[in-house]
Structure formats: C-alpha cells, structure tokens
PDB file of N, CA and C in Angstrom:
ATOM      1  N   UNK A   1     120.277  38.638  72.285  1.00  0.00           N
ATOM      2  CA  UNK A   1     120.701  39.446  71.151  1.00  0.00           C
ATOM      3  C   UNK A   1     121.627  40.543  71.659  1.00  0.00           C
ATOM      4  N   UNK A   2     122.761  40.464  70.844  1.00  0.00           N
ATOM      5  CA  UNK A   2     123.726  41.238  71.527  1.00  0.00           C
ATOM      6  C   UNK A   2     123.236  43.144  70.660  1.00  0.00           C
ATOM      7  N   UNK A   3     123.963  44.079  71.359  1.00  0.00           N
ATOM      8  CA  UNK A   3     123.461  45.524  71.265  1.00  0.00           C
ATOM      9  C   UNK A   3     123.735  46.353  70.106  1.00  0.00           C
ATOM     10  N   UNK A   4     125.274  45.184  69.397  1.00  0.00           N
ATOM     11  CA  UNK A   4     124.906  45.387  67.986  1.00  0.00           C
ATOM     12  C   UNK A   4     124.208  45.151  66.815  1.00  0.00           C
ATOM     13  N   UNK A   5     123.815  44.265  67.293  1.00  0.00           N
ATOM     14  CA  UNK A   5     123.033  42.979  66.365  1.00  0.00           C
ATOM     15  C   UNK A   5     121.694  44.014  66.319  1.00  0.00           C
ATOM     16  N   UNK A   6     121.516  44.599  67.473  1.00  0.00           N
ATOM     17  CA  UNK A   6     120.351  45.685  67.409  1.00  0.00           C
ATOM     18  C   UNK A   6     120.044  46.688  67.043  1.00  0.00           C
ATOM     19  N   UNK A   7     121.124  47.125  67.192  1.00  0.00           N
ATOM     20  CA  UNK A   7     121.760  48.897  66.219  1.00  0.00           C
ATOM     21  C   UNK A   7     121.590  48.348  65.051  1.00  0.00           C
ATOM     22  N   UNK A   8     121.907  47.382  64.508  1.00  0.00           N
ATOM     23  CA  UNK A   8     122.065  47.371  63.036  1.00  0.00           C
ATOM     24  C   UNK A   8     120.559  46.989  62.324  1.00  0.00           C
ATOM     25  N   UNK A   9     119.795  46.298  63.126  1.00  0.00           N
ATOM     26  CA  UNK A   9     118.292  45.927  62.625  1.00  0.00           C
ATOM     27  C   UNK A   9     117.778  47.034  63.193  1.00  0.00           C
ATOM     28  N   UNK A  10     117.735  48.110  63.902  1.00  0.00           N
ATOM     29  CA  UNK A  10     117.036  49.240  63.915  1.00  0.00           C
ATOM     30  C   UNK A  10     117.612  50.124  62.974  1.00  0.00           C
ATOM     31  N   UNK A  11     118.889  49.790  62.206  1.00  0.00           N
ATOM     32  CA  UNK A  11     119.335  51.095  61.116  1.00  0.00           C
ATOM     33  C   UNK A  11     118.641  50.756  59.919  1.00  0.00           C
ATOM     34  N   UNK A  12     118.947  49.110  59.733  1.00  0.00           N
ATOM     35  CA  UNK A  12     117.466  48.615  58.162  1.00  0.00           C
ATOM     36  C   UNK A  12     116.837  48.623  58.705  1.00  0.00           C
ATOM     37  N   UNK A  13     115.822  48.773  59.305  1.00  0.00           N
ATOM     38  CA  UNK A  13     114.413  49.095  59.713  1.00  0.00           C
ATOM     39  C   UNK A  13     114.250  50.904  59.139  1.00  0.00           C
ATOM     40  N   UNK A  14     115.164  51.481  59.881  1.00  0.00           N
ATOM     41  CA  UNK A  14     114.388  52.472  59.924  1.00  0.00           C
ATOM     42  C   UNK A  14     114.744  53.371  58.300  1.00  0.00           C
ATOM     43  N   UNK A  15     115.927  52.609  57.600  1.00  0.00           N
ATOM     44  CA  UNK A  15     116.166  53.112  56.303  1.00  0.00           C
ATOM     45  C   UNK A  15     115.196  52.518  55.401  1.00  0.00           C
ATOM     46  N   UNK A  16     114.933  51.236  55.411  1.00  0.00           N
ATOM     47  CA  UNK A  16     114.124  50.414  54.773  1.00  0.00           C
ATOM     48  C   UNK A  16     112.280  51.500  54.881  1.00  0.00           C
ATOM     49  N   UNK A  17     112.026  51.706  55.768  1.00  0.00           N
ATOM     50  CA  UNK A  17     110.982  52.777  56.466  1.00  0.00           C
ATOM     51  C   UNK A  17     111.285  53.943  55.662  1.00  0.00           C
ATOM     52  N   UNK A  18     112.224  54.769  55.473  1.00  0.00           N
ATOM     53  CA  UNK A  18     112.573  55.754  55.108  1.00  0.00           C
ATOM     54  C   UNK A  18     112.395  55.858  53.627  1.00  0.00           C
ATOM     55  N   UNK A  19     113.149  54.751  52.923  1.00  0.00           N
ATOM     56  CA  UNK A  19     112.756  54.317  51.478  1.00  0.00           C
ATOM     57  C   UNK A  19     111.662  53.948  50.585  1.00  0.00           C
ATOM     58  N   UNK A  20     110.932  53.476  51.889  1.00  0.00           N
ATOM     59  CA  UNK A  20     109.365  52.914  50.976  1.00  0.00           C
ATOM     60  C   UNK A  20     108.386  54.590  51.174  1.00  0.00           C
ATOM     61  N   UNK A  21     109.106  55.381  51.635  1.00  0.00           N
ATOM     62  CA  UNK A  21     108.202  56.699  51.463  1.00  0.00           C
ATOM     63  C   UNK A  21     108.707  57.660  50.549  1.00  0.00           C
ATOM     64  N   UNK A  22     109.941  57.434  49.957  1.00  0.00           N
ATOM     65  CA  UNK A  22     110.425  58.078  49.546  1.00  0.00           C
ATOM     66  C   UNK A  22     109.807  58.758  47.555  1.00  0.00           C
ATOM     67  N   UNK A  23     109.667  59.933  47.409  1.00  0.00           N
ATOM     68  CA  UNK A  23     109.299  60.422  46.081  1.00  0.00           C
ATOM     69  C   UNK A  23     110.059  61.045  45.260  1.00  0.00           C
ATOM     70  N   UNK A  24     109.740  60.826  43.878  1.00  0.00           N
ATOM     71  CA  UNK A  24     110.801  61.544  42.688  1.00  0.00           C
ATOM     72  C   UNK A  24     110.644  63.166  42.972  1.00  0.00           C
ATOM     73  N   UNK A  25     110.075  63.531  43.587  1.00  0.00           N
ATOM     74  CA  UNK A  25     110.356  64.942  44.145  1.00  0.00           C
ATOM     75  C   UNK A  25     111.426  64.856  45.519  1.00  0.00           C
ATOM     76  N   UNK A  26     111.611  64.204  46.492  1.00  0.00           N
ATOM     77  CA  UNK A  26     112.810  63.749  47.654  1.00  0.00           C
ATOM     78  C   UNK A  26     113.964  63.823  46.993  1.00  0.00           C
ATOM     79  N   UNK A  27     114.326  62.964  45.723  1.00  0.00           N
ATOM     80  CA  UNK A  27     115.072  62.744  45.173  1.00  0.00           C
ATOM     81  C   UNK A  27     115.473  63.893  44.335  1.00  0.00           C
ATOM     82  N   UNK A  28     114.304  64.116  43.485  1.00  0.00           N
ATOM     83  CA  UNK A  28     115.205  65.496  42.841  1.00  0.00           C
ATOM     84  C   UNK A  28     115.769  66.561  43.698  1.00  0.00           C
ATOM     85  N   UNK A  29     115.213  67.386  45.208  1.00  0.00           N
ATOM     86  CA  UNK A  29     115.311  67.966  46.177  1.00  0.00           C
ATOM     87  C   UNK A  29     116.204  67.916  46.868  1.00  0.00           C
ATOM     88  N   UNK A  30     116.670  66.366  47.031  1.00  0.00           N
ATOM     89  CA  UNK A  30     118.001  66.130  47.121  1.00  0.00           C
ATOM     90  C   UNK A  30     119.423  66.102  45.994  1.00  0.00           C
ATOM     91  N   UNK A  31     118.491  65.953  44.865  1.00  0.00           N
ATOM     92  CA  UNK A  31     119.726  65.902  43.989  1.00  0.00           C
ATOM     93  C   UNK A  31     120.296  67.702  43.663  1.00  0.00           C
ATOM     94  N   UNK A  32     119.358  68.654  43.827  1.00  0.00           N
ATOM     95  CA  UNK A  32     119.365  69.964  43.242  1.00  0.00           C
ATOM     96  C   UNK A  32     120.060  70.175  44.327  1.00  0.00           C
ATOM     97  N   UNK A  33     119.673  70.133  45.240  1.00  0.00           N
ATOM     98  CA  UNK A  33     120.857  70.819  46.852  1.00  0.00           C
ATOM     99  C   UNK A  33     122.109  70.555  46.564  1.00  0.00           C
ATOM    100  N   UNK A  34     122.463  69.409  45.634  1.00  0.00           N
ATOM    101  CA  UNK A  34     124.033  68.646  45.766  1.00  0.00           C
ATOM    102  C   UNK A  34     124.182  69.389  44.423  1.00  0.00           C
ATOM    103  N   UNK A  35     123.494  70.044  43.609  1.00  0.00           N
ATOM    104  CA  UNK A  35     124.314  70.565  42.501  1.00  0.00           C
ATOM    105  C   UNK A  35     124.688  69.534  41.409  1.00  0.00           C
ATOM    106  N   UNK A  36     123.362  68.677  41.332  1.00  0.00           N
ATOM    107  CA  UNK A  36     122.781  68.035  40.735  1.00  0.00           C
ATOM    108  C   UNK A  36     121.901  67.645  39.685  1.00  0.00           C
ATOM    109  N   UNK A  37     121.676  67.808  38.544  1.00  0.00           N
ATOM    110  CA  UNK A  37     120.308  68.059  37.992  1.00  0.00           C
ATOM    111  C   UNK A  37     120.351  67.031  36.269  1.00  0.00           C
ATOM    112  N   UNK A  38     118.578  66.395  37.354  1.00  0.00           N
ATOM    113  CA  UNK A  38     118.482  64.730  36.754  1.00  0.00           C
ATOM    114  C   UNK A  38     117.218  65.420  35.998  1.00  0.00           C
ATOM    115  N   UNK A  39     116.841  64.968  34.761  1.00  0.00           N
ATOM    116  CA  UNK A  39     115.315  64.653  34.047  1.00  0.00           C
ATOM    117  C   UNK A  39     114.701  63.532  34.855  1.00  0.00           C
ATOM    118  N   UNK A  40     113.356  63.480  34.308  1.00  0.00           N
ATOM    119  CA  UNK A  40     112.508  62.922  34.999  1.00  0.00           C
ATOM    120  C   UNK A  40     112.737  61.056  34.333  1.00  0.00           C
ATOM    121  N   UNK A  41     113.617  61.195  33.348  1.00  0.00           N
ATOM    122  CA  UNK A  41     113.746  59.697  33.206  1.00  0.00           C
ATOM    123  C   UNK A  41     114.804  59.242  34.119  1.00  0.00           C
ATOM    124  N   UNK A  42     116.052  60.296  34.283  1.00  0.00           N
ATOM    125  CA  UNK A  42     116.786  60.084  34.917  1.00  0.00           C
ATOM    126  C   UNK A  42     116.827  59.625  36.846  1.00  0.00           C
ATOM    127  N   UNK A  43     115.310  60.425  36.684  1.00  0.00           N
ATOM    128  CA  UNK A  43     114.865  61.010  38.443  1.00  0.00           C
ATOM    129  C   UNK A  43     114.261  58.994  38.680  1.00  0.00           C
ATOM    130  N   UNK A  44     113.808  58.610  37.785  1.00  0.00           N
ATOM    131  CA  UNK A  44     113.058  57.494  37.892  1.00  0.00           C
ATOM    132  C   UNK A  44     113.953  56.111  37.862  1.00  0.00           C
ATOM    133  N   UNK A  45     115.464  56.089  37.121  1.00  0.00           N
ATOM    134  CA  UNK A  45     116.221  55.437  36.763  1.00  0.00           C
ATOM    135  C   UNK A  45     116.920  55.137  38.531  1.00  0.00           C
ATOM    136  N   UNK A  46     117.094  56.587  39.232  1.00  0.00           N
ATOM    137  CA  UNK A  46     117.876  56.518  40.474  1.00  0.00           C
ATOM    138  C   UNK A  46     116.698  55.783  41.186  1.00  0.00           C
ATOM    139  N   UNK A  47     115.605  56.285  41.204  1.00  0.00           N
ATOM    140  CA  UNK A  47     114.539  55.802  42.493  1.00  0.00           C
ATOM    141  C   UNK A  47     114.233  54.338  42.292  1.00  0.00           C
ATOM    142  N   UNK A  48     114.745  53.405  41.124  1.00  0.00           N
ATOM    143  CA  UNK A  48     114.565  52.127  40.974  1.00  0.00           C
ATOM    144  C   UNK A  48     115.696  51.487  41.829  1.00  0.00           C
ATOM    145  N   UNK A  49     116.739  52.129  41.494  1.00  0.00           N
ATOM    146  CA  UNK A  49     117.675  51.733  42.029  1.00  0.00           C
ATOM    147  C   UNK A  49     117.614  51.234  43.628  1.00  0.00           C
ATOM    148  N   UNK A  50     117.532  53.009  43.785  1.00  0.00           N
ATOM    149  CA  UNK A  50     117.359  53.299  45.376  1.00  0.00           C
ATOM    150  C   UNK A  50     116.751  51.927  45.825  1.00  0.00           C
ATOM    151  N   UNK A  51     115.290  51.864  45.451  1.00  0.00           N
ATOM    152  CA  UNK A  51     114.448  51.383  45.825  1.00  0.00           C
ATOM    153  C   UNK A  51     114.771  49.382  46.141  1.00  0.00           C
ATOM    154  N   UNK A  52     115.450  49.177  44.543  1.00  0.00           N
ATOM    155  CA  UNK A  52     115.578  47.417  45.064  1.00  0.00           C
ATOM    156  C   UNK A  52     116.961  47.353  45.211  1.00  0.00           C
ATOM    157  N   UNK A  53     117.766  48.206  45.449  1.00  0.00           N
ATOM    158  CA  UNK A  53     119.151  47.699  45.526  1.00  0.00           C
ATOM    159  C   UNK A  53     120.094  48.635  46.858  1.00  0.00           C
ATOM    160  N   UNK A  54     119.171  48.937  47.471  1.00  0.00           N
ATOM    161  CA  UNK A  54     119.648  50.075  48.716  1.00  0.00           C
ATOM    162  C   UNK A  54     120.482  49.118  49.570  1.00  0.00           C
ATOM    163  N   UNK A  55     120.480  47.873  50.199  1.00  0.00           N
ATOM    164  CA  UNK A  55     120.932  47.456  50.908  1.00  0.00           C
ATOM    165  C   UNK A  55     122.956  47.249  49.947  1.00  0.00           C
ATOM    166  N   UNK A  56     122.860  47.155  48.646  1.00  0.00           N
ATOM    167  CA  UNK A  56     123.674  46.865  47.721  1.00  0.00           C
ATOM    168  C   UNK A  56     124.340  48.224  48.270  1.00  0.00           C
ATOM    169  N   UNK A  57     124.064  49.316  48.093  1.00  0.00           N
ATOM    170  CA  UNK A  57     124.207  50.432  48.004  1.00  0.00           C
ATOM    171  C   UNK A  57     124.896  51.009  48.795  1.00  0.00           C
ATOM    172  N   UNK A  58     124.435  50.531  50.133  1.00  0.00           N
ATOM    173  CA  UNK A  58     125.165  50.817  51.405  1.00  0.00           C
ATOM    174  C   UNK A  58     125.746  50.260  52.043  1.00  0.00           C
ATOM    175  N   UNK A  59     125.580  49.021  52.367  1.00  0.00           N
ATOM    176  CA  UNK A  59     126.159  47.942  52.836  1.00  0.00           C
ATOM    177  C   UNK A  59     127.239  47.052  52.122  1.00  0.00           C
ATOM    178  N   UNK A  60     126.861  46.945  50.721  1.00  0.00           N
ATOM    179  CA  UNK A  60     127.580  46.144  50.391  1.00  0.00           C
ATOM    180  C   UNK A  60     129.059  46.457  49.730  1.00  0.00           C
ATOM    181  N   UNK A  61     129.136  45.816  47.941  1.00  0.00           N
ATOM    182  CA  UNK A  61     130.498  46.500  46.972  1.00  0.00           C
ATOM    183  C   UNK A  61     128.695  47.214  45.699  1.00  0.00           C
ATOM    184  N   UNK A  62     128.923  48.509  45.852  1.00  0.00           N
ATOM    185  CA  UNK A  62     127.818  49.291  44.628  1.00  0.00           C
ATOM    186  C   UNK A  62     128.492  49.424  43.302  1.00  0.00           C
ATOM    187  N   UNK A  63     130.193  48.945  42.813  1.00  0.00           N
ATOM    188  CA  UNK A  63     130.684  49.136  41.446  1.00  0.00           C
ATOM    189  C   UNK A  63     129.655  48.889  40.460  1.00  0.00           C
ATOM    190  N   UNK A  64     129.267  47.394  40.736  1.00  0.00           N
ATOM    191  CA  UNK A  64     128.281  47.021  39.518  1.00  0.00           C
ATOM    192  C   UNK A  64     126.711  47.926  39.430  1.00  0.00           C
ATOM    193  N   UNK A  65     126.459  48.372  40.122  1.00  0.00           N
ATOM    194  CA  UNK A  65     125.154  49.138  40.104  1.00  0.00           C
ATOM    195  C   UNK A  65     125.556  50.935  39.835  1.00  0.00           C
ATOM    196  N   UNK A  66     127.021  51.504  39.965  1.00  0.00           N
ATOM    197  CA  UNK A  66     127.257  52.200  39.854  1.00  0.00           C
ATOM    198  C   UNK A  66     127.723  52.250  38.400  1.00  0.00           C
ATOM    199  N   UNK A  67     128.372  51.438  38.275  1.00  0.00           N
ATOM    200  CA  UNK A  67     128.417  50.822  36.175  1.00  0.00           C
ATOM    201  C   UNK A  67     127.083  50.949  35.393  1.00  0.00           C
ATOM    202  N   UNK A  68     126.253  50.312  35.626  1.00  0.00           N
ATOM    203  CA  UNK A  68     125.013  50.519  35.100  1.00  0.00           C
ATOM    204  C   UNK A  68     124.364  51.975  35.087  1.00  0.00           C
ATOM    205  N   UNK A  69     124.721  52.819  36.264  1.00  0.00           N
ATOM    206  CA  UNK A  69     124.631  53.670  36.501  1.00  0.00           C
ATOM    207  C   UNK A  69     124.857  54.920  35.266  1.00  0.00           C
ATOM    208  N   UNK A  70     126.335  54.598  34.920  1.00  0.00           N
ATOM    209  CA  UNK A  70     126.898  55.076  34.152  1.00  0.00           C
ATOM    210  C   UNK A  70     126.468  55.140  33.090  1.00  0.00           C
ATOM    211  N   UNK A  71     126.368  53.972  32.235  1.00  0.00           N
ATOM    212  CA  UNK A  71     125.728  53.750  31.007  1.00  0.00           C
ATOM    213  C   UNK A  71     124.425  54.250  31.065  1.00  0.00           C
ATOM    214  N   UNK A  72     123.534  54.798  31.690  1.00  0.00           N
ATOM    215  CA  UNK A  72     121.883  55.277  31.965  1.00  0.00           C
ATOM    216  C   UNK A  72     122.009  56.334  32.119  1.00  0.00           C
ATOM    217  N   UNK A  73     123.085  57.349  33.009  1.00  0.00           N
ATOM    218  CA  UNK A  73     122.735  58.802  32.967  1.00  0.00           C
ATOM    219  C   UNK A  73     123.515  59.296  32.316  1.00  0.00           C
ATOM    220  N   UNK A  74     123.289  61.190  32.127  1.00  0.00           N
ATOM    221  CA  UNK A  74     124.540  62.040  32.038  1.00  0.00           C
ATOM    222  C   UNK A  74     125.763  61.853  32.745  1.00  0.00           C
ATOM    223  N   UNK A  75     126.484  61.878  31.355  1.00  0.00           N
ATOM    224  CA  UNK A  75     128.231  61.733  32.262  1.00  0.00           C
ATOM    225  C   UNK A  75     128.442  62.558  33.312  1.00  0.00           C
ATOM    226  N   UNK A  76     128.382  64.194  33.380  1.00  0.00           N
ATOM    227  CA  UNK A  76     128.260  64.950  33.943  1.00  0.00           C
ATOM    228  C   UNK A  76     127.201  64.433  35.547  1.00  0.00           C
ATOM    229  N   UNK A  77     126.179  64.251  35.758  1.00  0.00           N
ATOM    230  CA  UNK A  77     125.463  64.273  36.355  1.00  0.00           C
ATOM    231  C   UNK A  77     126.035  63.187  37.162  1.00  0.00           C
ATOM    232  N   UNK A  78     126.268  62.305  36.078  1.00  0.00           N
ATOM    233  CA  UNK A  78     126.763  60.837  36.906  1.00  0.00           C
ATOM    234  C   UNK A  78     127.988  61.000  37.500  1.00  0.00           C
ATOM    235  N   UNK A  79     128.689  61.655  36.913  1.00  0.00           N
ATOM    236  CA  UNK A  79     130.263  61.624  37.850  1.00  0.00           C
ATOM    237  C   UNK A  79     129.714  62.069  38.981  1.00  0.00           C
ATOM    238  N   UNK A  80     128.744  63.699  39.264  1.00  0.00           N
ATOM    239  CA  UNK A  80     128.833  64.070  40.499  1.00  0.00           C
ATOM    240  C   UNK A  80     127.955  63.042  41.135  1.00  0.00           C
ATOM    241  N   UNK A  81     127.058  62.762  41.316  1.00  0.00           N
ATOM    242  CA  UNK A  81     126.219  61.429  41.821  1.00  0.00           C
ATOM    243  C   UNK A  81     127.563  60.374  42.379  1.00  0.00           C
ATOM    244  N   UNK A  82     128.412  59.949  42.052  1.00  0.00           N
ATOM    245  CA  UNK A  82     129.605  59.282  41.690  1.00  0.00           C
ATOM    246  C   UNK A  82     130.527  59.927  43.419  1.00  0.00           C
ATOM    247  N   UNK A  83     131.009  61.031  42.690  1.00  0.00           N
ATOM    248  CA  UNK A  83     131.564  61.486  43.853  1.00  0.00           C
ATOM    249  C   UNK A  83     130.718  61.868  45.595  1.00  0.00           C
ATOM    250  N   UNK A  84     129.189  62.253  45.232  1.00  0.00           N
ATOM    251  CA  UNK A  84     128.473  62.901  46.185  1.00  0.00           C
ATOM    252  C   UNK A  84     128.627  60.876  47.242  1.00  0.00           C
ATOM    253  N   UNK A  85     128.515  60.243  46.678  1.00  0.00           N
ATOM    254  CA  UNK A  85     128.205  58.780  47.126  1.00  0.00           C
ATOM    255  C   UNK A  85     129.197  58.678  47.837  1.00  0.00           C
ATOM    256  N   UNK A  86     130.577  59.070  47.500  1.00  0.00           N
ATOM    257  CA  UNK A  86     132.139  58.526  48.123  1.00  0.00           C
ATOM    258  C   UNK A  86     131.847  59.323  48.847  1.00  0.00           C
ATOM    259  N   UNK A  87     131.572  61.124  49.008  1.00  0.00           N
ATOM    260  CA  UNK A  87     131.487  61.501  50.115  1.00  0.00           C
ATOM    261  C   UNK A  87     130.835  60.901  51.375  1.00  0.00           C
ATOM    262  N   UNK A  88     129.607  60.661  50.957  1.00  0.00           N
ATOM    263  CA  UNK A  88     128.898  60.116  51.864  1.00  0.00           C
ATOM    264  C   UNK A  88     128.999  58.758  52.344  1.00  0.00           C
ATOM    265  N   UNK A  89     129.622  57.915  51.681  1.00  0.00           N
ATOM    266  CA  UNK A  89     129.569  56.729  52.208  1.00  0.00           C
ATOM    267  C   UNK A  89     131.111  57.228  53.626  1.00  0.00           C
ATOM    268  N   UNK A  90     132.014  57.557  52.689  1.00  0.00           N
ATOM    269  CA  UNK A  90     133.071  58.663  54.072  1.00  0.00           C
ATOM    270  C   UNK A  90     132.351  58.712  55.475  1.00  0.00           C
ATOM    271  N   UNK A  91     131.687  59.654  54.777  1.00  0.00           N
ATOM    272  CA  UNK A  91     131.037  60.818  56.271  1.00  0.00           C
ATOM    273  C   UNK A  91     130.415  60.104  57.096  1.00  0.00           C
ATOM    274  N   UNK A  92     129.874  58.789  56.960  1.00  0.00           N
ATOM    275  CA  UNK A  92     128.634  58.014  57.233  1.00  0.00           C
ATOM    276  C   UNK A  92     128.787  56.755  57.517  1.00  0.00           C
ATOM    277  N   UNK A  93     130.341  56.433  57.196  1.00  0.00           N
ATOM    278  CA  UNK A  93     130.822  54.767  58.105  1.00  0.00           C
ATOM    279  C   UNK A  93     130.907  54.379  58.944  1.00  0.00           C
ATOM    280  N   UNK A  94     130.646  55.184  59.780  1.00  0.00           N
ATOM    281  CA  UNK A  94     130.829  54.766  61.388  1.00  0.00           C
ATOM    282  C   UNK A  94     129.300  54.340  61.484  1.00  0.00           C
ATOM    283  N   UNK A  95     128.339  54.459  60.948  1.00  0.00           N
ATOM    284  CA  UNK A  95     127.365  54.634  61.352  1.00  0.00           C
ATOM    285  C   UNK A  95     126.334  53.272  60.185  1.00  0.00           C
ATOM    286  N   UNK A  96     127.211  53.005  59.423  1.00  0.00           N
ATOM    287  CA  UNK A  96     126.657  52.238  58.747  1.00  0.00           C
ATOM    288  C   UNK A  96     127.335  50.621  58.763  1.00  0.00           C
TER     289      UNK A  96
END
C-alpha cells in the first residue's frame, strides 16, 4: 500500500470518527462562531446531511446537496453556509 493510499484512509477514518460524535450543539457552536444562526429544525436539517452525505460533501461535486440545501433553509443563513463551505473547501484542499 502505497503512503497515499494511507493518508487518505487515515483522513476517512478519522473524519468518519469525528462525525459519528458529532452534536446539534457542535454544529450550532460552529455555526454561531461563523456568524451563522440556524433554528433547531434547521440545526437538524444540516446534521442529516453532515451525517449521510459527508463523503459527497468533501470529496466529491456537493451542487446537488447544496440545492436541496437551499430550498430547506433561510436564504440568508444559507448563502453564508454557501460561502463559509467555498472558503473552506479553499483553505483545506491540499489536505483533502
């Protein structure tokens, strides 16, 4: 097994790990820091997401889950959610 092949099953491992602990309090905590602010239907709508479509999310094309996205939250909320994602997927490619 070559040393990427390994980096990359220790990065889903340890996100996959990271996700199954994750709570609608993480999420809101994270969403309020970003200048963010979800209701609790909204808080539950992202953590589904998160939850079965993370590999979509990061790895893959997220338009269609980010569409759906749209239609489910505040416009407002959702654009920044929207933009906070482009940042981060940016900041975070080398690594993903």
């Amino acid at each position: 097994m070559n040393i990427i092949k390994l980096g990359d099953q220790m990065n889903e491992f340890l996100i996959k790990n990271y996700i199954s602990k994750l709570t609608l309090n993480d999420i809101n905590t994270f969403a309020i820091k970003n200048g963010i602010e979800l209701n609790e239907e909204e808080l539950k709508i992202i953590e589904k997401y998160i939850r079965n479509d993370w590999r979509t999310i990061i790895y893959g094309n997220p338009r269609p889950i980010l569409n759906e996205l749209k239609e489910k939250l505040n416009q407002i909320e959702y654009q920044k959610i929207e933009n906070l994602y482009v940042e981060f997927k940016e900041k975070y490619k080398n690594y993903l």
